[in-house]
PDB file of N, CA and C in Angstrom:
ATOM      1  N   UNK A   1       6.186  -3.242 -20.931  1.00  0.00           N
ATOM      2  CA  UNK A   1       6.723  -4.290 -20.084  1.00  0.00           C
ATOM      3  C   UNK A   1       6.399  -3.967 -18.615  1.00  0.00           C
ATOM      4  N   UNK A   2       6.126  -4.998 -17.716  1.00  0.00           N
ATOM      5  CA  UNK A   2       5.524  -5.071 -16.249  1.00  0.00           C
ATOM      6  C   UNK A   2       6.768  -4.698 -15.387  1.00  0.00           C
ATOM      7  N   UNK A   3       7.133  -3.985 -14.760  1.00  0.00           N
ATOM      8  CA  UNK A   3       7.796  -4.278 -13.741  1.00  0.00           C
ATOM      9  C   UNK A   3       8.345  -4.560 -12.792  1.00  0.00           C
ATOM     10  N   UNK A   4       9.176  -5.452 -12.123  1.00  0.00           N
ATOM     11  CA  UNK A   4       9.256  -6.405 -10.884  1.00  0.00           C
ATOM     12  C   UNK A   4       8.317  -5.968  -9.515  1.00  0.00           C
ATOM     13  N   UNK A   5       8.133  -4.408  -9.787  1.00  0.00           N
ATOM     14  CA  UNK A   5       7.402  -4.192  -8.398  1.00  0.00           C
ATOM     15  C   UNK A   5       5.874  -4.523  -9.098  1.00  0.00           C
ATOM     16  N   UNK A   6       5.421  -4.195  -9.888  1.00  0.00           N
ATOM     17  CA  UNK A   6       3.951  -4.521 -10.162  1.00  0.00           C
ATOM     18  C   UNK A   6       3.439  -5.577 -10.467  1.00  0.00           C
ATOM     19  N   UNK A   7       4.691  -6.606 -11.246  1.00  0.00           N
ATOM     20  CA  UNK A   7       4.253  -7.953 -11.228  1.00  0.00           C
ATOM     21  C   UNK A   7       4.335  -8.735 -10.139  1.00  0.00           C
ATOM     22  N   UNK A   8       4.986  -8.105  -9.169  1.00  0.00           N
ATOM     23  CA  UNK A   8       4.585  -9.129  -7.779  1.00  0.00           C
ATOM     24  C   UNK A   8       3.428  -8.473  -7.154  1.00  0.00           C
ATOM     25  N   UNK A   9       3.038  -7.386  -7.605  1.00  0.00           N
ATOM     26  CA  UNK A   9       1.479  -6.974  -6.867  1.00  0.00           C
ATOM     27  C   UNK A   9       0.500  -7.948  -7.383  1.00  0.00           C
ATOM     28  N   UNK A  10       0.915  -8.412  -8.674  1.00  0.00           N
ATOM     29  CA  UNK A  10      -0.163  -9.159  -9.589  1.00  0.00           C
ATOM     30  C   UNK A  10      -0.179 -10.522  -8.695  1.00  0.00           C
ATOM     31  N   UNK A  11       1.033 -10.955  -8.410  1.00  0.00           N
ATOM     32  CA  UNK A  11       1.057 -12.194  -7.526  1.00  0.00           C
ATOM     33  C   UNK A  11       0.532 -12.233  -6.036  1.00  0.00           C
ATOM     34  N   UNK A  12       0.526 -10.822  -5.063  1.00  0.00           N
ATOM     35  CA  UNK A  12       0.379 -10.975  -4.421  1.00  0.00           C
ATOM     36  C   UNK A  12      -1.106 -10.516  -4.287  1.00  0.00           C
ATOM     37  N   UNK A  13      -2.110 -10.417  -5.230  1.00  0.00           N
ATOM     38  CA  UNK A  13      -3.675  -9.752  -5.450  1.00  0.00           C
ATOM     39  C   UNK A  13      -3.853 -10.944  -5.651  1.00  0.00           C
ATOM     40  N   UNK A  14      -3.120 -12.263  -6.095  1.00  0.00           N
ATOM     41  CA  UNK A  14      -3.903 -13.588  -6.199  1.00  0.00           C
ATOM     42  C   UNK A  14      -3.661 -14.111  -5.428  1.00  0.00           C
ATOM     43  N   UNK A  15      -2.628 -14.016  -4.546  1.00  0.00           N
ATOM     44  CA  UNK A  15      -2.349 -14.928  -3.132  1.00  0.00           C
ATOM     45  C   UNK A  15      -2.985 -14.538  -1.694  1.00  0.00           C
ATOM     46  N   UNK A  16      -4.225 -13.401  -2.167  1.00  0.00           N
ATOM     47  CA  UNK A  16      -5.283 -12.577  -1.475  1.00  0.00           C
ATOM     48  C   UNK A  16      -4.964 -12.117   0.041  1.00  0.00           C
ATOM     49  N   UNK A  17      -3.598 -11.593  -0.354  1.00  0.00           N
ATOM     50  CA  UNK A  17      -3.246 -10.546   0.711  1.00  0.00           C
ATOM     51  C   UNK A  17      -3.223  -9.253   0.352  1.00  0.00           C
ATOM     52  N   UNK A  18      -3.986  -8.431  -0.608  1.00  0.00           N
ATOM     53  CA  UNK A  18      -3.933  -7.548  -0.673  1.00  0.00           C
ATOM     54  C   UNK A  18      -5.598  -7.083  -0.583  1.00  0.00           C
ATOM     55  N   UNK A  19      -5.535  -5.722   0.153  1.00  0.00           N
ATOM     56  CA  UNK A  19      -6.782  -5.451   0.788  1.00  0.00           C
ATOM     57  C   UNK A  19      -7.363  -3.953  -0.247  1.00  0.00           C
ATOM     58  N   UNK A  20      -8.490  -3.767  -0.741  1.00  0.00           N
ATOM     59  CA  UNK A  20      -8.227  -2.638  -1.546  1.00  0.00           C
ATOM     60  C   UNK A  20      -9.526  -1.903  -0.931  1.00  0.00           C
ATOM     61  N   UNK A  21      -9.040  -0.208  -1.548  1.00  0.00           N
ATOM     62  CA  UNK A  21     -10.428   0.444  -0.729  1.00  0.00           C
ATOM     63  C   UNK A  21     -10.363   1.178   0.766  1.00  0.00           C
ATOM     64  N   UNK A  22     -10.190   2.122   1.125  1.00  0.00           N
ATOM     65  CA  UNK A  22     -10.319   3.222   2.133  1.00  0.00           C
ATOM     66  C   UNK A  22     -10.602   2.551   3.262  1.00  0.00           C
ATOM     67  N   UNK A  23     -12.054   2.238   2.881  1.00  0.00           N
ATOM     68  CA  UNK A  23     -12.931   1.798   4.170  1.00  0.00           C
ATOM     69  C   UNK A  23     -12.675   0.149   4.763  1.00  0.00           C
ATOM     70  N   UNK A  24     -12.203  -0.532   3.576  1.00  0.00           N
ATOM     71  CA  UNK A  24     -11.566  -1.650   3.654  1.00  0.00           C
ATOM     72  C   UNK A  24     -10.840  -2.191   4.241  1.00  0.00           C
ATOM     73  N   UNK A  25      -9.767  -1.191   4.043  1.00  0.00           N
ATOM     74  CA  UNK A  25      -8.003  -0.769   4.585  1.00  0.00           C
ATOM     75  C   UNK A  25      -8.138  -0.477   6.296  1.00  0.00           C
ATOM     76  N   UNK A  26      -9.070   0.426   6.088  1.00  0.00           N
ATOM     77  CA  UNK A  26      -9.242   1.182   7.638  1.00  0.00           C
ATOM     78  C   UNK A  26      -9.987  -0.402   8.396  1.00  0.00           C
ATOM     79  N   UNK A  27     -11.067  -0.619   8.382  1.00  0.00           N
ATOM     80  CA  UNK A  27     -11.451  -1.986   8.577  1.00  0.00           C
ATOM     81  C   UNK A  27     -10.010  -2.866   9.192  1.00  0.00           C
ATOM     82  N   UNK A  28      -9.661  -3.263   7.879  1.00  0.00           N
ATOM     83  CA  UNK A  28      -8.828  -3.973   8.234  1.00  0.00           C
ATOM     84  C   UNK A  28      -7.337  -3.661   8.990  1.00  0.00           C
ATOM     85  N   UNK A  29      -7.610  -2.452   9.685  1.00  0.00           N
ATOM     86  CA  UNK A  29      -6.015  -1.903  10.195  1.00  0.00           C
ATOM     87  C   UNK A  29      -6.545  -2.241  11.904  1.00  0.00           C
ATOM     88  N   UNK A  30      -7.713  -1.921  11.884  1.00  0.00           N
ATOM     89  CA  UNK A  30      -8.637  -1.779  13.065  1.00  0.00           C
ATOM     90  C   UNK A  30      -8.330  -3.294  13.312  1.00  0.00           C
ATOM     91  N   UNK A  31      -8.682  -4.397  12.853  1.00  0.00           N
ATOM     92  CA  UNK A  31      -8.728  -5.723  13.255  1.00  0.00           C
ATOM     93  C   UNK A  31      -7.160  -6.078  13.484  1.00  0.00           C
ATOM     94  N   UNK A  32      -6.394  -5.363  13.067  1.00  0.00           N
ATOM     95  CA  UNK A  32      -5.304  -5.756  13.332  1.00  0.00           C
ATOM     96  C   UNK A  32      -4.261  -6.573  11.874  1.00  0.00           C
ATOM     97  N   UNK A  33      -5.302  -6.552  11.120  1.00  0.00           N
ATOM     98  CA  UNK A  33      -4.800  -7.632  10.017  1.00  0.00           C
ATOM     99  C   UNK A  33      -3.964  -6.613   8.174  1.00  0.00           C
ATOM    100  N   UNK A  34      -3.281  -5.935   8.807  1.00  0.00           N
ATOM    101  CA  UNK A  34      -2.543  -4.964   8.078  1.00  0.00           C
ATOM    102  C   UNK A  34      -1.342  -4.788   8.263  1.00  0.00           C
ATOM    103  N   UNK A  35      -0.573  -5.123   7.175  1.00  0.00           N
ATOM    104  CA  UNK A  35       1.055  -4.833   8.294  1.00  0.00           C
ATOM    105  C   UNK A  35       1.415  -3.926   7.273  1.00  0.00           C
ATOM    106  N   UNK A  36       0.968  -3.105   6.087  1.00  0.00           N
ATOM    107  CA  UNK A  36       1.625  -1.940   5.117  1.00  0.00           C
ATOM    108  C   UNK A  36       0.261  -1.200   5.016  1.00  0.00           C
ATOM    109  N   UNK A  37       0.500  -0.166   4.373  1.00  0.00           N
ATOM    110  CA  UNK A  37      -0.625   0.650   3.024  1.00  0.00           C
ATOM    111  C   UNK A  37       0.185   1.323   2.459  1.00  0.00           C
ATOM    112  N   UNK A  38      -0.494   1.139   1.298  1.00  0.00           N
ATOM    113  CA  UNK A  38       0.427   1.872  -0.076  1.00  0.00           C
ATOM    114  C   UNK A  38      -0.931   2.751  -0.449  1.00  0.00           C
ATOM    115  N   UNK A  39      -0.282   3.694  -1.244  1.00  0.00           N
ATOM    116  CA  UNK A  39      -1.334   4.725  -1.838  1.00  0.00           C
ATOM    117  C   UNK A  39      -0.883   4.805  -2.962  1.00  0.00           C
ATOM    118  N   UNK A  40      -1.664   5.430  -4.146  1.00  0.00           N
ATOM    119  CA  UNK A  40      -0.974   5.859  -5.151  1.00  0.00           C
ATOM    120  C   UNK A  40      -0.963   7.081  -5.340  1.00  0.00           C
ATOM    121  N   UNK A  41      -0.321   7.314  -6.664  1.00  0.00           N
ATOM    122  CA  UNK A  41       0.303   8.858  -7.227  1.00  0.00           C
ATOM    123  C   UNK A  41      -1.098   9.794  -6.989  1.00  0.00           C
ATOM    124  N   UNK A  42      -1.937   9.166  -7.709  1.00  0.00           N
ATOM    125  CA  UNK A  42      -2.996  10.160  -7.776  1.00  0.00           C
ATOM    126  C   UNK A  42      -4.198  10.317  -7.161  1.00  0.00           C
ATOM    127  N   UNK A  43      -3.994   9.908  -5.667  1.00  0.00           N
ATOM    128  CA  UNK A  43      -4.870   9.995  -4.556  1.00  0.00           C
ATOM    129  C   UNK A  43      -5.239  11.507  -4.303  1.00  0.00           C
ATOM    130  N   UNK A  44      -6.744  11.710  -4.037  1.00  0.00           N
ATOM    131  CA  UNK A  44      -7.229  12.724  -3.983  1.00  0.00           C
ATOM    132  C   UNK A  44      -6.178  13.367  -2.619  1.00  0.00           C
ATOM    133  N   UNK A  45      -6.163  15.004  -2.531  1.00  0.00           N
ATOM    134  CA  UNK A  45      -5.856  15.352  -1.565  1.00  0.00           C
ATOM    135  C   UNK A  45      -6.762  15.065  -0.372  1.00  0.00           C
ATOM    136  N   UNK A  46      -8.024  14.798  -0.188  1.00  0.00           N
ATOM    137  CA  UNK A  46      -9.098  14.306   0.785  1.00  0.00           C
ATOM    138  C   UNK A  46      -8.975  12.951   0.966  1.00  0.00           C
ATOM    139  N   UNK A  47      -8.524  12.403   0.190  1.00  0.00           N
ATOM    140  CA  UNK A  47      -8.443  11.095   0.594  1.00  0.00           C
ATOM    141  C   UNK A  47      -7.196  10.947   1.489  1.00  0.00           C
ATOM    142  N   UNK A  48      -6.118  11.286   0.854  1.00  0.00           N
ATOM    143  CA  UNK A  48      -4.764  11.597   1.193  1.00  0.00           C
ATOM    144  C   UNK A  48      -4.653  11.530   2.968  1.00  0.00           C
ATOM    145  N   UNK A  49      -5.674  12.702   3.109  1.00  0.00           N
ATOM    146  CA  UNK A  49      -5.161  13.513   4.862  1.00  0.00           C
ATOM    147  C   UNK A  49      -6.154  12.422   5.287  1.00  0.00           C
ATOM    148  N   UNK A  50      -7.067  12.103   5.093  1.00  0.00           N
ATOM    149  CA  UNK A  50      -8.066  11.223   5.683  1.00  0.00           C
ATOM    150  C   UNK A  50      -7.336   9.985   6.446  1.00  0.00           C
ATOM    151  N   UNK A  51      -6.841   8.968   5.141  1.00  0.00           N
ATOM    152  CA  UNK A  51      -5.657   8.077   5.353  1.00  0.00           C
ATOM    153  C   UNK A  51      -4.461   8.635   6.526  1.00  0.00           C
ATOM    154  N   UNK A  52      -3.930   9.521   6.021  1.00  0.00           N
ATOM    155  CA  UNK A  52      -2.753  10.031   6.909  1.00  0.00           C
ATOM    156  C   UNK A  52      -3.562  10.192   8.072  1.00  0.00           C
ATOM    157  N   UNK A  53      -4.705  10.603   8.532  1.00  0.00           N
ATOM    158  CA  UNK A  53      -4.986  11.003   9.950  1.00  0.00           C
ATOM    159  C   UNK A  53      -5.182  10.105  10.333  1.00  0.00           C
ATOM    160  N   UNK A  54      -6.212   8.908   9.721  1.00  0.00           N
ATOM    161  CA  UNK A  54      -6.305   7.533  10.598  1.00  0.00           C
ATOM    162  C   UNK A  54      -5.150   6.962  10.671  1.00  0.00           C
ATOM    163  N   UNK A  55      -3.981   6.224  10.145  1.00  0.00           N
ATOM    164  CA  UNK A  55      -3.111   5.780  10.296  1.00  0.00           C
ATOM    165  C   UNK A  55      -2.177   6.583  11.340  1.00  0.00           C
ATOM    166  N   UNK A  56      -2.426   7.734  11.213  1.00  0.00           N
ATOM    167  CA  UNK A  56      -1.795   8.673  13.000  1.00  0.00           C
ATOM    168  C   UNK A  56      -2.138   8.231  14.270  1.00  0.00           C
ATOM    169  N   UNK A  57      -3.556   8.203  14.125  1.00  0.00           N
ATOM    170  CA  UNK A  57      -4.329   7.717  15.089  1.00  0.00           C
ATOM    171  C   UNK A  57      -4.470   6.312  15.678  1.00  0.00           C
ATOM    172  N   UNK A  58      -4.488   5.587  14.298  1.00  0.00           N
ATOM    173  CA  UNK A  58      -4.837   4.205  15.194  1.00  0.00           C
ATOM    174  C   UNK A  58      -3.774   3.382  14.390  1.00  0.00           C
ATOM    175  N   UNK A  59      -3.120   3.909  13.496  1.00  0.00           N
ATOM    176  CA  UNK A  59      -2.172   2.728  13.201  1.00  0.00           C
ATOM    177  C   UNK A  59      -0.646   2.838  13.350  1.00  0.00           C
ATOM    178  N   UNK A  60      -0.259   3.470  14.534  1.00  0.00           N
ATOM    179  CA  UNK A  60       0.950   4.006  14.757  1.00  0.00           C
ATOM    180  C   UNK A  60       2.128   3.267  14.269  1.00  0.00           C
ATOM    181  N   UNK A  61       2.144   1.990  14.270  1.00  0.00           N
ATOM    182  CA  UNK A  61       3.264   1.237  14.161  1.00  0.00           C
ATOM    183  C   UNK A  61       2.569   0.644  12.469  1.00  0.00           C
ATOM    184  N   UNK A  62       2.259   1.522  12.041  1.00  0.00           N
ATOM    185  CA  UNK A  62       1.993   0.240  10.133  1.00  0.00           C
ATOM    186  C   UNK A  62       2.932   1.675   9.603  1.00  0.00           C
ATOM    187  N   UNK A  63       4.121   0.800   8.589  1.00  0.00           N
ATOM    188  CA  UNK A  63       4.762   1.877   7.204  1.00  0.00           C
ATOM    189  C   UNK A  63       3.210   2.697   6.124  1.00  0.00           C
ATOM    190  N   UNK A  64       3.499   3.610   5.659  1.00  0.00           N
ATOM    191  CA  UNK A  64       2.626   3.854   4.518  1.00  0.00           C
ATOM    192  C   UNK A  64       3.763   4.359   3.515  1.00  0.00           C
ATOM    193  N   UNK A  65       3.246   3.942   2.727  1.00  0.00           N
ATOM    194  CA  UNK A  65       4.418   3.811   1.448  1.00  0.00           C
ATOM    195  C   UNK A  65       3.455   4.624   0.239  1.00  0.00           C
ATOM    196  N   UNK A  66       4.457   5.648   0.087  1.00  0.00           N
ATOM    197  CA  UNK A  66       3.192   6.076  -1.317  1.00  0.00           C
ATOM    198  C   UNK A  66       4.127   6.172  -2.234  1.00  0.00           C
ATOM    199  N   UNK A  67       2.979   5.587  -3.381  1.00  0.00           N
ATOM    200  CA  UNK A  67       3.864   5.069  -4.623  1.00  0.00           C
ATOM    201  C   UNK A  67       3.711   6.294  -5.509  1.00  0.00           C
ATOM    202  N   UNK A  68       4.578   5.690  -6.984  1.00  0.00           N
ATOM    203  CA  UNK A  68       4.528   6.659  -8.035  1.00  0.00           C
ATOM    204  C   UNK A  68       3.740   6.148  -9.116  1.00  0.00           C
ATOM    205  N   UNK A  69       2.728   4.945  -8.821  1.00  0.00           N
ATOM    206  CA  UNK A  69       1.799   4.207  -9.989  1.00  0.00           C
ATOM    207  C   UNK A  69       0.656   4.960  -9.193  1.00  0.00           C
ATOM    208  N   UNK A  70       0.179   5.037 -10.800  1.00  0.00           N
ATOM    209  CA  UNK A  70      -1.633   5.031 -10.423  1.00  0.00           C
ATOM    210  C   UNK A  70      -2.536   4.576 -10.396  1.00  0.00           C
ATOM    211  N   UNK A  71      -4.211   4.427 -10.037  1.00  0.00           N
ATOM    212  CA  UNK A  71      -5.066   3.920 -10.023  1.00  0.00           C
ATOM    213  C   UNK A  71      -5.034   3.206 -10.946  1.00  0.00           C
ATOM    214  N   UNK A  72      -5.248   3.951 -12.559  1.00  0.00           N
ATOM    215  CA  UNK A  72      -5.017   2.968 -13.701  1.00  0.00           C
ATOM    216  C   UNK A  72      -3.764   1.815 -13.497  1.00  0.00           C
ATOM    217  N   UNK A  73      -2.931   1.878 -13.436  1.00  0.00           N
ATOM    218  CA  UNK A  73      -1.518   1.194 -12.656  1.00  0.00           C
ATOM    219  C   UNK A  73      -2.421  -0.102 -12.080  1.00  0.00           C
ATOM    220  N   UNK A  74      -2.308  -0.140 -10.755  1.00  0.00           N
ATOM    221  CA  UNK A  74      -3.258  -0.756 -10.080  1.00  0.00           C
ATOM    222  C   UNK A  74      -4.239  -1.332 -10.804  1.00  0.00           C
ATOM    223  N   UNK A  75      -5.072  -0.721 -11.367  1.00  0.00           N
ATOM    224  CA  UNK A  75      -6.206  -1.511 -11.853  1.00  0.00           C
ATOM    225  C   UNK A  75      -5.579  -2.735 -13.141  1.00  0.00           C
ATOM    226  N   UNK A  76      -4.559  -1.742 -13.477  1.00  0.00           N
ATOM    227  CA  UNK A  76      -4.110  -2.673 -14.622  1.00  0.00           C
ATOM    228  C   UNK A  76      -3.648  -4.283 -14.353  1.00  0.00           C
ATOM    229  N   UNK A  77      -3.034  -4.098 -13.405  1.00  0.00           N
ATOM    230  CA  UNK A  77      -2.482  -5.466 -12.290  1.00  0.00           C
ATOM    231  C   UNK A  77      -3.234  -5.939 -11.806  1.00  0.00           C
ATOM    232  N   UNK A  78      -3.736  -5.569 -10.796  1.00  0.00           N
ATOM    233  CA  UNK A  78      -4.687  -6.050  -9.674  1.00  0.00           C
ATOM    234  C   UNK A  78      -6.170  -6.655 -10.575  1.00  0.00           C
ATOM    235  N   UNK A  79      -6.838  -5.727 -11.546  1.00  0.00           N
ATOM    236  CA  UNK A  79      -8.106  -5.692 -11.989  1.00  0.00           C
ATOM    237  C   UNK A  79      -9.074  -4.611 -10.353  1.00  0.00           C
ATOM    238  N   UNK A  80      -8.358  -4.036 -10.034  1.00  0.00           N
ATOM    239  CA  UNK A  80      -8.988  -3.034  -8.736  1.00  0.00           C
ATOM    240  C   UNK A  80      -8.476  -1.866  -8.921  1.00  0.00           C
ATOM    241  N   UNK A  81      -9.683  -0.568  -8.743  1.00  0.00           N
ATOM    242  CA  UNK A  81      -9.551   0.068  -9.348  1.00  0.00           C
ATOM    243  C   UNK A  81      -9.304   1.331  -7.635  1.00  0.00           C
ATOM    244  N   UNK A  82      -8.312   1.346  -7.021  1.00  0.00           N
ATOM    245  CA  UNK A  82      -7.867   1.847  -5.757  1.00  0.00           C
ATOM    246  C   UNK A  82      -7.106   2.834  -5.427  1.00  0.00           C
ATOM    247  N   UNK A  83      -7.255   3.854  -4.707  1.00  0.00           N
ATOM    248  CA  UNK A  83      -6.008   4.263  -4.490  1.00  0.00           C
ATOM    249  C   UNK A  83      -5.366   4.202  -2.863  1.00  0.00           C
ATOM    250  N   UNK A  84      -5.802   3.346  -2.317  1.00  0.00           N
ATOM    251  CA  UNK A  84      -5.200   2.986  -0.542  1.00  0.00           C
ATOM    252  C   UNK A  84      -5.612   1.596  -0.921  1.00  0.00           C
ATOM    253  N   UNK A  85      -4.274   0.971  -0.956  1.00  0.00           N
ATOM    254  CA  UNK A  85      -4.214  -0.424  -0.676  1.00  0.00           C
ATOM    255  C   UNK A  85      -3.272  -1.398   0.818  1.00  0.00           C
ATOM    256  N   UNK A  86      -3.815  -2.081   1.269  1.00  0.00           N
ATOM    257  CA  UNK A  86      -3.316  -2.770   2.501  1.00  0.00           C
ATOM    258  C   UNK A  86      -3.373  -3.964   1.690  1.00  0.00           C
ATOM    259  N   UNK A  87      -1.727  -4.541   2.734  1.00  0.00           N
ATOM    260  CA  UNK A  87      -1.082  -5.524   2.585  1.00  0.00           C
ATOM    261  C   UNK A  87      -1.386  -6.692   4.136  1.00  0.00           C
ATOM    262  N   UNK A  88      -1.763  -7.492   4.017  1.00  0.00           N
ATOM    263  CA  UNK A  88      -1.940  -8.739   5.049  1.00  0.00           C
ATOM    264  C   UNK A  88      -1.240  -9.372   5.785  1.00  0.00           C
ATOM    265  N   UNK A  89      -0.081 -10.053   4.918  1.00  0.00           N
ATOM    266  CA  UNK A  89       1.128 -10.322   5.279  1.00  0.00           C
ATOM    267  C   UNK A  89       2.234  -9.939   5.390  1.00  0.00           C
ATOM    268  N   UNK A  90       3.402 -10.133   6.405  1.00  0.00           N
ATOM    269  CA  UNK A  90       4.205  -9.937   6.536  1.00  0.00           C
ATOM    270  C   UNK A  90       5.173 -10.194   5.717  1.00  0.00           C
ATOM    271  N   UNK A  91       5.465 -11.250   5.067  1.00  0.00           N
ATOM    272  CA  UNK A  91       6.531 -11.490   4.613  1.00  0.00           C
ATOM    273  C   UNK A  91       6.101 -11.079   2.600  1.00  0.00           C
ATOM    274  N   UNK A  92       4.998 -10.768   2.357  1.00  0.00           N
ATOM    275  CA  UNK A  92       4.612  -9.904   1.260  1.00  0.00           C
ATOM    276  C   UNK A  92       5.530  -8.375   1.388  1.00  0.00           C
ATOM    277  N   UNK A  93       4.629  -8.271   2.498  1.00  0.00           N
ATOM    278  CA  UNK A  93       4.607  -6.510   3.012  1.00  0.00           C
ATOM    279  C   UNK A  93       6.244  -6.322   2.821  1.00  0.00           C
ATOM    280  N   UNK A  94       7.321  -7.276   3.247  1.00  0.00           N
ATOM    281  CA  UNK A  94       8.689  -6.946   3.569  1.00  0.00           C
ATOM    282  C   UNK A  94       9.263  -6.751   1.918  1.00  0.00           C
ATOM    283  N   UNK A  95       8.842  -7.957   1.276  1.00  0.00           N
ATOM    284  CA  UNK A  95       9.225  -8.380   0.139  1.00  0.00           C
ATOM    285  C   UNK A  95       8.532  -6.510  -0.679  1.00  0.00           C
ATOM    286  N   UNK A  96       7.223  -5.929  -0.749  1.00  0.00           N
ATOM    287  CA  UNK A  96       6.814  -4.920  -1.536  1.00  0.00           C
ATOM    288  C   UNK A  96       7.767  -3.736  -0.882  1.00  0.00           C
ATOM    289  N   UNK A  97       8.500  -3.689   0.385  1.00  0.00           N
ATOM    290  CA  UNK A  97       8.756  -2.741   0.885  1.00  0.00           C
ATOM    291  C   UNK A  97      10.833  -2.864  -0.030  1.00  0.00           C
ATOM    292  N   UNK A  98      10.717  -3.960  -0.084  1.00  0.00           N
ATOM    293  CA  UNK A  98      12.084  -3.964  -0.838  1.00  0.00           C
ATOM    294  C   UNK A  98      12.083  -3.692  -2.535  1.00  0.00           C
ATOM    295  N   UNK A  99      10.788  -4.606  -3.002  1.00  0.00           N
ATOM    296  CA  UNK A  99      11.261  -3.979  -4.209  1.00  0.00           C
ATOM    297  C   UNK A  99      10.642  -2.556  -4.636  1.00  0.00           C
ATOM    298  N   UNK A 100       9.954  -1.745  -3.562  1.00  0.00           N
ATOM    299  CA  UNK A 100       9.289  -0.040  -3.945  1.00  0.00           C
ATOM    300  C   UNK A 100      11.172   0.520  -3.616  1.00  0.00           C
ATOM    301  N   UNK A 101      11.950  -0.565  -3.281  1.00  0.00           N
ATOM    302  CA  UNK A 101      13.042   0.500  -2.847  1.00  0.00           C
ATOM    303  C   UNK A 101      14.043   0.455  -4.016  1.00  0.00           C
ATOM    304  N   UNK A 102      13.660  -0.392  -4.414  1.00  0.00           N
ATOM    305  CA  UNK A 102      14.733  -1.196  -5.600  1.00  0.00           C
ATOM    306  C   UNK A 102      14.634  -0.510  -7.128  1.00  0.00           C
ATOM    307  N   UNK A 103      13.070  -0.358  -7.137  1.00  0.00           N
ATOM    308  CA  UNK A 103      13.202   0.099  -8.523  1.00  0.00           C
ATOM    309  C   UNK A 103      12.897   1.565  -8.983  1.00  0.00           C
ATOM    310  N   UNK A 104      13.787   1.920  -9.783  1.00  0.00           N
ATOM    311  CA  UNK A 104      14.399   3.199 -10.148  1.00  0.00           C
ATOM    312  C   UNK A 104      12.824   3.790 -10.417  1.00  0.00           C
ATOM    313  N   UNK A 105      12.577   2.952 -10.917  1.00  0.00           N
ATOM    314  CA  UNK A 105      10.927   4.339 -11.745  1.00  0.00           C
ATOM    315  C   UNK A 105      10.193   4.451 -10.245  1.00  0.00           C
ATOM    316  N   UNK A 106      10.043   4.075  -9.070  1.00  0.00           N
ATOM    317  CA  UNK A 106       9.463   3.559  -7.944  1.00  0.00           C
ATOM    318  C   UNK A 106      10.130   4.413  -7.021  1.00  0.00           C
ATOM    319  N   UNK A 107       9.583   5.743  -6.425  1.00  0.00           N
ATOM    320  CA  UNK A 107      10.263   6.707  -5.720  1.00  0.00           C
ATOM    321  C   UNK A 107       9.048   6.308  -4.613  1.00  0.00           C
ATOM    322  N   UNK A 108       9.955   5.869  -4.034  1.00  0.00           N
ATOM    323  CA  UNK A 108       8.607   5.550  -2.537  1.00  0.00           C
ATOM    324  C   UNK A 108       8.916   7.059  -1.438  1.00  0.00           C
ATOM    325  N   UNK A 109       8.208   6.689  -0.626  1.00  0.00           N
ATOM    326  CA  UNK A 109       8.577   7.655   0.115  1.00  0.00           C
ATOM    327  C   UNK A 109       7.960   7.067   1.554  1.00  0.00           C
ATOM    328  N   UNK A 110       8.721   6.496   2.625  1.00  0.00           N
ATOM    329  CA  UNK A 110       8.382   5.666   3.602  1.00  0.00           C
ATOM    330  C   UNK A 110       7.714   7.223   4.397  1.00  0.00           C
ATOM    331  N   UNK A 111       6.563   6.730   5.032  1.00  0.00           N
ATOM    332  CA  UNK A 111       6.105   7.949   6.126  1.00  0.00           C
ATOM    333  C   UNK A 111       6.696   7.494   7.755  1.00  0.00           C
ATOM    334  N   UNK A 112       7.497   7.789   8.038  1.00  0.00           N
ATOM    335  CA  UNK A 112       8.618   7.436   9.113  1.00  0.00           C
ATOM    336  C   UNK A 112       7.616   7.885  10.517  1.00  0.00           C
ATOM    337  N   UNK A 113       6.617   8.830  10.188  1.00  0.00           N
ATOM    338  CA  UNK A 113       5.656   9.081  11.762  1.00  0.00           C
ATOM    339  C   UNK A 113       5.067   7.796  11.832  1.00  0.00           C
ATOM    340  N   UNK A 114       4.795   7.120  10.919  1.00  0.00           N
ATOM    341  CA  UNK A 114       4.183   5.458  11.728  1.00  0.00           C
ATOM    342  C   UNK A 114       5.171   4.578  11.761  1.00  0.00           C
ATOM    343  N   UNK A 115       6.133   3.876  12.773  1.00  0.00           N
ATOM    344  CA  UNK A 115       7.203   3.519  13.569  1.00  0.00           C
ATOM    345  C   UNK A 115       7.784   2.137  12.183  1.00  0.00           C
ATOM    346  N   UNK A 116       8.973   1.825  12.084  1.00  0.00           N
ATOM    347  CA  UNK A 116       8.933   0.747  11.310  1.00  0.00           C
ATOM    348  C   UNK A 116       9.244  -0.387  12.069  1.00  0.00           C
ATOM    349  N   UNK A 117       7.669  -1.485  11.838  1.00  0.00           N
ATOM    350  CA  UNK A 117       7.366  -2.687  12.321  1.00  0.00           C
ATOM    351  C   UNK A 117       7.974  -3.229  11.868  1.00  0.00           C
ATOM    352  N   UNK A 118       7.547  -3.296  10.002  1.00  0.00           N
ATOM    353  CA  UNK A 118       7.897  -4.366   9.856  1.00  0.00           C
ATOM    354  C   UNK A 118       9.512  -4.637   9.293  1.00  0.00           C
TER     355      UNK A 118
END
């Protein structure tokens, strides 16, 4: 069975606010058009600090939320096979930031050094 946080990822990968992909993410933090990133469980440690250093650097004020799903996870929903995903909208981004808080299997862990915008 799907759960409320992943079946609204499924909704919100078709309502094409969700951005997938490193270079993507970063791209799109740069333009301004990012208001979250989520990572998953099983993000390389290189990928990991990479993310964490750019988002130090240039995305001071975006949450990063790292989840407890994985790539497979993700891919399973989305059909994208990711582990740094950006969110577009705001009122998505608020809505994923409530239910990563809501559900029990879903141990988020807000990174509080990038300021909370949203």
């Amino acid at each position: 069975m799907i759960d409320k946080f992943l079946s609204f990822l499924g909704i919100a990968k078709k309502s094409g606010n969700l951005i997938f992909g490193m270079d993507e993410v970063k791209s799109k933090i740069i333009s301004g058009d990012i208001c979250l990133v989520m990572i998953v469980s099983d993000i390389s440690s290189n990928s990991l600090e990479k993310i964490e250093s750019f988002m130090a650097e240039k995305a001071g004020t975006i949450n990063l939320i790292k989840l407890s799903y994985t790539k497979d996870d993700m891919e399973r929903i989305t059909s994208k096979y990711a582990a740094v995903i950006g969110v577009s909208d705001i009122n998505i981004a608020n809505k994923i930031k409530l239910l990563a808080e809501e559900n029990p299997k879903q141990k988020t862990e807000r990174n509080d050094a990038y300021n909370d915008k949203i």
